[in-house]
Structure formats: structure tokens, C-alpha cells
C-alpha atoms as a PDB file:
ATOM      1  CA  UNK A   1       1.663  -3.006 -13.424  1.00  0.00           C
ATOM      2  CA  UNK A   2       4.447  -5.533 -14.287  1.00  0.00           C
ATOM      3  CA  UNK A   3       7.899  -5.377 -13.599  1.00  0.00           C
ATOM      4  CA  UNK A   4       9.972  -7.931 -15.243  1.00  0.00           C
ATOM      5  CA  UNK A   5      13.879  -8.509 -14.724  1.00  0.00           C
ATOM      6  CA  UNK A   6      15.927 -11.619 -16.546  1.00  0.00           C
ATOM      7  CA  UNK A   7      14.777 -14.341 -13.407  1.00  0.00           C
ATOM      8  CA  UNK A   8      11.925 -12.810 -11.670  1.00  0.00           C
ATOM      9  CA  UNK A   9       8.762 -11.420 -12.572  1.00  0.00           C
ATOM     10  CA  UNK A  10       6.368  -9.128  -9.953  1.00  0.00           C
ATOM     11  CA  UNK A  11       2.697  -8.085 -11.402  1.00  0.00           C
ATOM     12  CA  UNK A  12       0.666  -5.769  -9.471  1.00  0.00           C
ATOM     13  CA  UNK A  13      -3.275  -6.521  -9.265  1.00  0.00           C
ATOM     14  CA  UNK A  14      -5.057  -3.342  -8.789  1.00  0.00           C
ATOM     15  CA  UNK A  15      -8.538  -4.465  -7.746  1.00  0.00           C
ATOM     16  CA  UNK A  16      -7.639  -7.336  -5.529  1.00  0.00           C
ATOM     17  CA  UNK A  17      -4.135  -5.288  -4.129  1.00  0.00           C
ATOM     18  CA  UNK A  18      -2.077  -8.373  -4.887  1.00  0.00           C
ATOM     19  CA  UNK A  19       1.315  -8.566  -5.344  1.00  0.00           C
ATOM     20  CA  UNK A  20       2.963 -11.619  -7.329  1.00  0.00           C
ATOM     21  CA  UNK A  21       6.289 -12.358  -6.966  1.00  0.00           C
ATOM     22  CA  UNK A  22       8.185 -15.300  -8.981  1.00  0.00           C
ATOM     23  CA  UNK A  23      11.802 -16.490  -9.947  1.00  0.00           C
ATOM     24  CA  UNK A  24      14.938 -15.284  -8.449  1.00  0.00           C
ATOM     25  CA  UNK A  25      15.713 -11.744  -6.866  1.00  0.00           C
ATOM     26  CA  UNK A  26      19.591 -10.961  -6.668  1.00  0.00           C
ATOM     27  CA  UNK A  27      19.809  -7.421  -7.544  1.00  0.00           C
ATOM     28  CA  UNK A  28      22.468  -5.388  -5.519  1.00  0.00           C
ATOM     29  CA  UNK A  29      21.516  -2.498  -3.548  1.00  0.00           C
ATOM     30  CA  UNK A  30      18.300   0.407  -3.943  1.00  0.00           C
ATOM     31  CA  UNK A  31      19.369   0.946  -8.067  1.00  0.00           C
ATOM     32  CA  UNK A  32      18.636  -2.924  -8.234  1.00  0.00           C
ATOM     33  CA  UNK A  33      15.461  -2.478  -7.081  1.00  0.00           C
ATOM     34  CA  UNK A  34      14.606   0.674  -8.052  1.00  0.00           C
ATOM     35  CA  UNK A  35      11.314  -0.565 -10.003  1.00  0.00           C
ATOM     36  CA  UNK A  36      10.348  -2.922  -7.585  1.00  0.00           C
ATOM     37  CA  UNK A  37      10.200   0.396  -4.993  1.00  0.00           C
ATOM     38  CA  UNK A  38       8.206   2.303  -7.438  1.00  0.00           C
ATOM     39  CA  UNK A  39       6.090  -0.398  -7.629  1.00  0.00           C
ATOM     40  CA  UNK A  40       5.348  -1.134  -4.052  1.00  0.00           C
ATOM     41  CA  UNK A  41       5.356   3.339  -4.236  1.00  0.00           C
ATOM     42  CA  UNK A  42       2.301   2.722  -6.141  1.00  0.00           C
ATOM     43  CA  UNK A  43       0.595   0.405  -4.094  1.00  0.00           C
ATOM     44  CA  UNK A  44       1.083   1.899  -0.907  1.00  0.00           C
ATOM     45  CA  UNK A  45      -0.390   5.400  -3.017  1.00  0.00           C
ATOM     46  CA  UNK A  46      -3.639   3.360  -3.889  1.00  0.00           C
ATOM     47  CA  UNK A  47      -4.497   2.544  -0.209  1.00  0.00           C
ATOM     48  CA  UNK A  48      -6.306  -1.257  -0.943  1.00  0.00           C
ATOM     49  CA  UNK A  49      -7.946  -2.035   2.039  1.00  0.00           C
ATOM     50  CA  UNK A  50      -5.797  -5.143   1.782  1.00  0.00           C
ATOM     51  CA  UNK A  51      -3.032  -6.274   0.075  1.00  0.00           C
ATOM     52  CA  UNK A  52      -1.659  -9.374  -0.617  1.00  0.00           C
ATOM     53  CA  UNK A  53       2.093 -10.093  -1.149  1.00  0.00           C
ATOM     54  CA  UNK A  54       2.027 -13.674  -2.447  1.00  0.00           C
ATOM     55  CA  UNK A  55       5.602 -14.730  -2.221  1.00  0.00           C
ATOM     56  CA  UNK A  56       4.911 -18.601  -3.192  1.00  0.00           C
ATOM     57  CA  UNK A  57       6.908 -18.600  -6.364  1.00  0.00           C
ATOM     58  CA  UNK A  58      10.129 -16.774  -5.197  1.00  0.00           C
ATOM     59  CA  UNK A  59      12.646 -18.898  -4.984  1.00  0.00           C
ATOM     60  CA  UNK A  60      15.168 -16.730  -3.799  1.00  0.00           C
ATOM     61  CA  UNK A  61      15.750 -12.984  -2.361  1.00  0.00           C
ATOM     62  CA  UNK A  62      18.626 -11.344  -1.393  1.00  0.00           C
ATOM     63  CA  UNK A  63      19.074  -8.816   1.291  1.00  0.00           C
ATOM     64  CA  UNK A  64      18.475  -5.675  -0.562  1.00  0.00           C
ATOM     65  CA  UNK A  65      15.728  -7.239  -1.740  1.00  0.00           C
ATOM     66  CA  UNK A  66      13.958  -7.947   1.976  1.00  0.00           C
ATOM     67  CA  UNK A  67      14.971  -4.452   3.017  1.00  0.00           C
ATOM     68  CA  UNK A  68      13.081  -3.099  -0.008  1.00  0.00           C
ATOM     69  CA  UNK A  69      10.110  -4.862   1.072  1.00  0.00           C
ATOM     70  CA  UNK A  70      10.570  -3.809   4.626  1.00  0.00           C
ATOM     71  CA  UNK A  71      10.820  -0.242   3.911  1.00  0.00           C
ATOM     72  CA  UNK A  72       9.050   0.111   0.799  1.00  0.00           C
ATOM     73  CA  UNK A  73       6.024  -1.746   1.315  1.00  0.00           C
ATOM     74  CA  UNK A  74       5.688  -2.830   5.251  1.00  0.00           C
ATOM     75  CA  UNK A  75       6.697   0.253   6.996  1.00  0.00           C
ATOM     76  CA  UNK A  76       5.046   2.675   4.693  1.00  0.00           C
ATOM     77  CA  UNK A  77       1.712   0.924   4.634  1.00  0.00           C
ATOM     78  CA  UNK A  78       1.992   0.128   8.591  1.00  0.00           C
ATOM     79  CA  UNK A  79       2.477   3.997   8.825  1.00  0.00           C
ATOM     80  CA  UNK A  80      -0.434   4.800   6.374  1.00  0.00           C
ATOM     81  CA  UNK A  81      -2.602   2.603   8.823  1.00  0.00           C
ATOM     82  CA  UNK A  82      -5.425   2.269   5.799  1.00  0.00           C
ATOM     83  CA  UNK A  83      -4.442  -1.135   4.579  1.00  0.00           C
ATOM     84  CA  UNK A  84      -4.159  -4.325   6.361  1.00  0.00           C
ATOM     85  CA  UNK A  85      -0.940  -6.658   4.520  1.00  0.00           C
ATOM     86  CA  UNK A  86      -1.200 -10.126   4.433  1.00  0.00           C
ATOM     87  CA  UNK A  87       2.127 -12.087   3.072  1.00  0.00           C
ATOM     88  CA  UNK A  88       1.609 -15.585   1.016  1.00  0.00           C
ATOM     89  CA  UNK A  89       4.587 -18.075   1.761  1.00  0.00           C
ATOM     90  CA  UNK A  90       5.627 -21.460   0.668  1.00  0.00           C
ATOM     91  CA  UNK A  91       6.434 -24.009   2.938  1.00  0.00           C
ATOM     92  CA  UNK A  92       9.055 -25.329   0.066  1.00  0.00           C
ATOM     93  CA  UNK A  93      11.308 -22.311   0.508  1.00  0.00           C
ATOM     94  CA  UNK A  94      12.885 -22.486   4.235  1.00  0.00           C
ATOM     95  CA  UNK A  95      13.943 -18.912   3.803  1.00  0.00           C
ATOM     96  CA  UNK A  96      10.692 -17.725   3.674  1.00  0.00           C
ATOM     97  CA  UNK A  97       9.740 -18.656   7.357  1.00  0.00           C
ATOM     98  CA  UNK A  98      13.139 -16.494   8.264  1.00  0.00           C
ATOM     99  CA  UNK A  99      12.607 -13.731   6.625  1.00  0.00           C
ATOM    100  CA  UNK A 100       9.112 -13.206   6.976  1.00  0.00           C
ATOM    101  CA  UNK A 101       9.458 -13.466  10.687  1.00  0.00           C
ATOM    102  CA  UNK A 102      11.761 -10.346  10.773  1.00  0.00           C
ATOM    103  CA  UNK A 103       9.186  -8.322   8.838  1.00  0.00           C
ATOM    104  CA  UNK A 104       6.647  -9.176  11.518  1.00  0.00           C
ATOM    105  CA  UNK A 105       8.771  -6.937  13.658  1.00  0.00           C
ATOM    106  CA  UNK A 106       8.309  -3.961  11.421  1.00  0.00           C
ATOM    107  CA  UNK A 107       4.480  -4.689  11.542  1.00  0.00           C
ATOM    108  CA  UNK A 108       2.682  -6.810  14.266  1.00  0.00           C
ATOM    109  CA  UNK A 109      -0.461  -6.645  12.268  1.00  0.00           C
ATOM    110  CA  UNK A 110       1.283  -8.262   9.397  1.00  0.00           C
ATOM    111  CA  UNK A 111      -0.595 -11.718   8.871  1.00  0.00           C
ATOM    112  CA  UNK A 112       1.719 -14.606   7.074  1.00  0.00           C
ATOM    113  CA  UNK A 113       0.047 -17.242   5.539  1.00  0.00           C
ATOM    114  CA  UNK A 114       2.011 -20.873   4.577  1.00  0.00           C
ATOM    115  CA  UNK A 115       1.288 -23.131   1.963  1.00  0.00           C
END
């Protein structure tokens, strides 16, 4: 599954549960990200033993777009308690480190890998 907006671009991997996210991601509110929710919907539905959000290539997200990624994705597969989530970062991003750190809080098991 793809979803594909005028500067970003997310694909979903279905037999490795990876989630690639690239470009910039400034939509306003839960419309704006309506099909990034129904993606990580879809995900969380599949139950992969682990999945990967691989962050690397996003060079920017707003707000609304770390709250739909806390409540989409973290806190419904950290309440599922079938899949184990591992986030991707890039050291070249400083907001990464930030952000990340607050959805630890949402998910101790959450494991953050830099590179």
C-alpha cells in the first residue's frame, strides 16, 4: 500500500511490516492525514510480529502528523501487544531525536534505531 501526497511519499511492506516514510509532512489536522491513519489502520489490523517505521528520509513532520503516529500506530499496536515496533531515525534530522523520544512515552517497548 502506497500513499502519496505532493512532498511525501509512505509505502507499506506487507511481508517485512515496514513502513517508509520520505519528503515533507505538513498536513493540518486528522483530514490531513486521513490516509496516512488508514494506513497505519491497516497495519496495526495485520498484526506483523514486527514492524518497522523507517523514518530516515522524512525531512520534516508537523504536529498532527506525530500525533497521528502516536495514536494511530504506537498506542494501538502497544495495546494489541502482538507486534513489537521498532522506529528507523536519521541522525541528519535533529527533530527526529525529539520527537521520537516523546513516543517512547506512549510505548516503553518502542526500540529507536539512529543512523
Amino acid at each position: 500500500m502506497e500513499v502519496t501526497g505532493e512532498k511525501y511519499n509512505i509505502r507499506y511492506d506487507s511481508p517485512t511490516g515496514t513502513i517508509v516514510c520520505g519528503g515533507i509532512m505538513d498536513m493540518r489536522g486528522k483530514e490531513g492525514y486521513k490516509e496516512v491513519a488508514e494506513l497505519f489502520e491497516k497495519v496495526v489490523n495485520e498484526e506483523p510480529e514486527t514492524v518497522t517505521l523507517d523514518i530516515r528520509k522524512l525531512e520534516f513532520l508537523n504536529s498532527s502528523g506525530i500525533t497521528t503516529i502516536g495514536a494511530k500506530l504506537v498506542i494501538r499496536l502497544r495495546n494489541k501487544k502482538v507486534s513489537k515496533l521498532v522506529i528507523r531515525c536519521s541522525k541528519a534530522y535533529p527533530w527526529h531525536e525529539k520527537s521520537v523520544k516523546g513516543l517512547t512515552k506512549l510505548m516503553p517497548a518502542l526500540e529507536v534505531k539512529f543512523h
